[in-house]
Protein backbone atom coordinates (compact mmCIF):
# COMPACT_ATOMS: atom_id res chain seq x y z
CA UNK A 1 7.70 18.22 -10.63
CA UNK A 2 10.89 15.91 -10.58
CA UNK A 3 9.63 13.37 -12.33
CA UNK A 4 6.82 12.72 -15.04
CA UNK A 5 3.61 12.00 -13.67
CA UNK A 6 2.30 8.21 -15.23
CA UNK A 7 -1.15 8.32 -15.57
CA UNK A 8 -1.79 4.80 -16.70
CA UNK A 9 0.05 3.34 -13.35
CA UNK A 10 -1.98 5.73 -11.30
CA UNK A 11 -5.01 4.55 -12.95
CA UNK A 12 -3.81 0.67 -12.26
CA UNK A 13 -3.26 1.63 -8.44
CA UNK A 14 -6.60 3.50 -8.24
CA UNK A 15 -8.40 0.51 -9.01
CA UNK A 16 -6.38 -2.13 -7.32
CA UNK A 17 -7.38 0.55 -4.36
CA UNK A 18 -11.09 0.37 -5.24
CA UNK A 19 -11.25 -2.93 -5.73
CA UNK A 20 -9.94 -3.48 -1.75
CA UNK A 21 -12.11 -0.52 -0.29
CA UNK A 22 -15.29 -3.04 0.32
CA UNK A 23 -12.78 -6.25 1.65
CA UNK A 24 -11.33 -3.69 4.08
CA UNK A 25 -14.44 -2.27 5.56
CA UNK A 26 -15.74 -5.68 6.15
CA UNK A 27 -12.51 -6.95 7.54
CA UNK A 28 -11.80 -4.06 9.52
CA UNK A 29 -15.72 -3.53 10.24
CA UNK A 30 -14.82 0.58 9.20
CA UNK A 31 -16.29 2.71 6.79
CA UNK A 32 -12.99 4.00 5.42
CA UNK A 33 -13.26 7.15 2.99
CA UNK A 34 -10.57 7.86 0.94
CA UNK A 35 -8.09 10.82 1.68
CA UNK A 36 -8.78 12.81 -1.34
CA UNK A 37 -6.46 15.83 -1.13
CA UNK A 38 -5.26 15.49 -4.54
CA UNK A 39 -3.40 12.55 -6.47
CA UNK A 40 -0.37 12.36 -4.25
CA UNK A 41 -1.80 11.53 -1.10
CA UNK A 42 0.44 10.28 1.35
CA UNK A 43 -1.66 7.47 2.55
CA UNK A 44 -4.99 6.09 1.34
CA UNK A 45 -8.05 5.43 3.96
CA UNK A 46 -9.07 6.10 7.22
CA UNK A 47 -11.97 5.59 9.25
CA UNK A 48 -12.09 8.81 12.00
CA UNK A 49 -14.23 6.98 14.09
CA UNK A 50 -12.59 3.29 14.31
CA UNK A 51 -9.02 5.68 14.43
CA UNK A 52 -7.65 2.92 11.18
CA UNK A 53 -5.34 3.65 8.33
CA UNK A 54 -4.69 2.05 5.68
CA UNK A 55 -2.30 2.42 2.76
CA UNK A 56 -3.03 -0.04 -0.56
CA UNK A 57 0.25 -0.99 -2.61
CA UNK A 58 -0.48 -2.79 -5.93
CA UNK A 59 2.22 -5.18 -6.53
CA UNK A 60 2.73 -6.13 -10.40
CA UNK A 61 4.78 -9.42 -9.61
CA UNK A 62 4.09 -12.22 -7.52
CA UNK A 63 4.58 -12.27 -3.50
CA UNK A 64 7.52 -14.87 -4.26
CA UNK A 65 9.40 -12.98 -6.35
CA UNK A 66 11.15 -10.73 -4.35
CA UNK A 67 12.31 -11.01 -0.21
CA UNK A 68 11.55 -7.79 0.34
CA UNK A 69 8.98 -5.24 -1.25
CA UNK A 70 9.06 -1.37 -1.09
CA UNK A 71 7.64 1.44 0.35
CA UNK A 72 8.23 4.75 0.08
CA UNK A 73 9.81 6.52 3.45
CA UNK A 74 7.39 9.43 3.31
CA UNK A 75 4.25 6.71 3.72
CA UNK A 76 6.08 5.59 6.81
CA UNK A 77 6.91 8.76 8.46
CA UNK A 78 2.86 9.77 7.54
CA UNK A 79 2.01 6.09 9.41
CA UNK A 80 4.64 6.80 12.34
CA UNK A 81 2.89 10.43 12.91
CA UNK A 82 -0.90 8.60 12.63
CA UNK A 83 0.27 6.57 15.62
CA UNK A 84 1.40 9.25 17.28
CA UNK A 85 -1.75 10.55 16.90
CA UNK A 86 -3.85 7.74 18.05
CA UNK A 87 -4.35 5.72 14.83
CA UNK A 88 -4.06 2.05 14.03
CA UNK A 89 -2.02 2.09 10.64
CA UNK A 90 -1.87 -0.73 8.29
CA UNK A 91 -0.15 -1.16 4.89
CA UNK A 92 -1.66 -3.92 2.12
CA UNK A 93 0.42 -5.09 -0.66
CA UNK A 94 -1.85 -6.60 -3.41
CA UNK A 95 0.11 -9.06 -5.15
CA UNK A 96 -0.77 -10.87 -8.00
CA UNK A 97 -1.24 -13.92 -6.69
CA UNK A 98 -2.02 -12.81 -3.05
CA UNK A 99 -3.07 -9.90 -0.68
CA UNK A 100 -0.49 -9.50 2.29
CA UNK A 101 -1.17 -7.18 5.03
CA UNK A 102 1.07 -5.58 8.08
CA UNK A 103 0.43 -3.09 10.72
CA UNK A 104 3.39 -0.77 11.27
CA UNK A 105 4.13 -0.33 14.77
CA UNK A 106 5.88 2.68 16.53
CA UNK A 107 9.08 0.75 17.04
CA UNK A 108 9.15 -0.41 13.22
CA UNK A 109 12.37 -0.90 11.57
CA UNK A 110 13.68 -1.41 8.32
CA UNK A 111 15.89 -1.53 6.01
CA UNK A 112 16.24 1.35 3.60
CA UNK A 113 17.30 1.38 -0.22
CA UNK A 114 17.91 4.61 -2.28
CA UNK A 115 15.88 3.98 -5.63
CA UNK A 116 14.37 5.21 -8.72
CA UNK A 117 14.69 7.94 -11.17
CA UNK A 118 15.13 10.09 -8.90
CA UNK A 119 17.49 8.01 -5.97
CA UNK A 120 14.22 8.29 -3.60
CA UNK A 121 14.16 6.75 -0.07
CA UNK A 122 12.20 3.49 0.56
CA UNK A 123 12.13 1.11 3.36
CA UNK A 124 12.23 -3.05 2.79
CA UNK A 125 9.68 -4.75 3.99
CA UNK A 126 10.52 -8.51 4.19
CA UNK A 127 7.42 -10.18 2.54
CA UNK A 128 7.69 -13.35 4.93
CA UNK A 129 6.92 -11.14 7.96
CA UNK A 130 3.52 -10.59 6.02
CA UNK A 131 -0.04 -11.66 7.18
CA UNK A 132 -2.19 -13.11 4.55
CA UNK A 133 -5.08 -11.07 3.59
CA UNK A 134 -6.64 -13.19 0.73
CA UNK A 135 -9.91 -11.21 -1.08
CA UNK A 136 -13.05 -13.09 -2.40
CA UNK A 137 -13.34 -12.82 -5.84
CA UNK A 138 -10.09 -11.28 -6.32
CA UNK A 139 -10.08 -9.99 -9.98
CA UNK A 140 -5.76 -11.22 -10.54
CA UNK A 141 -3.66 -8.87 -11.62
CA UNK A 142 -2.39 -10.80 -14.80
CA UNK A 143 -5.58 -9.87 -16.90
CA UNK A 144 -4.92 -5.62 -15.94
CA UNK A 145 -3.95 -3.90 -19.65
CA UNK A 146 -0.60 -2.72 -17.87
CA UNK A 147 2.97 -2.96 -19.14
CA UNK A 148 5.15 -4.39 -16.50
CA UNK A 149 8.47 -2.66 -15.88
CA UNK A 150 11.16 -5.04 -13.70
């Protein structure tokens, strides 16, 4: 492996994912199961039926931090191929102060950014082209036992 696995963050994102499964089947009226290949799934839910994907991105800052947030390439190309296959794919970034959701289309563009440890590629999403997805009850992500790394 090229890089060591963090547990702890996987554990964070695991239940920032959890925590949106139920909001998402309501909003999306699916019963989404998770893709559960092993930990490095490319992309997080879908719902065979309803033909809906959806990839969760915690987000340890708030959504006014930063112009643009990140994604890696690979969870694009994955989306880009869904379509291609017939699927709806959306990506939610769960901010601490706000859920933001976008569907990626098969003409999506973006920028890219070479970053990381290991120089990987990631696209720029701008935040402003964003659609609000607040949850009820939203447990914030301030009061999560994680050690924020800007």
């Amino acid at each position: 492996m090229p890089f060591e696995f963090n547990q702890r963050l996987w554990e964070a994102g695991r239940k920032i994912e959890d925590d949106a499964l139920p909001k998402l089947n309501k909003f999306f009226g699916t019963k989404f199961e998770r893709n559960e290949n092993d930990i490095f799934d490319i992309l997080d839910f879908k719902d065979e039926e309803k033909k809906i994907i959806v990839e969760v991105k915690g987000r340890f800052n708030t959504s006014d931090k930063y112009d643009d947030t990140i994604i890696t390439s690979s969870k694009v190309l994955a989306g880009q191929q869904a379509i291609d296959e017939g699927y709806k794919v959306f990506f939610l970034f769960v901010f601490t102060d706000c859920s933001k959701i976008m569907e990626l289309k098969e003409d999506s563009t973006f920028k890219v950014k070479f970053t990381g440890t290991n120089c990987i590629k990631h696209y720029m999403i701008p935040v402003a082209g964003l659609d609000d997805f607040d949850f009820e009850d939203r447990e914030t992500l301030d009061n999560r036992d994680l050690e924020i790394i800007e």
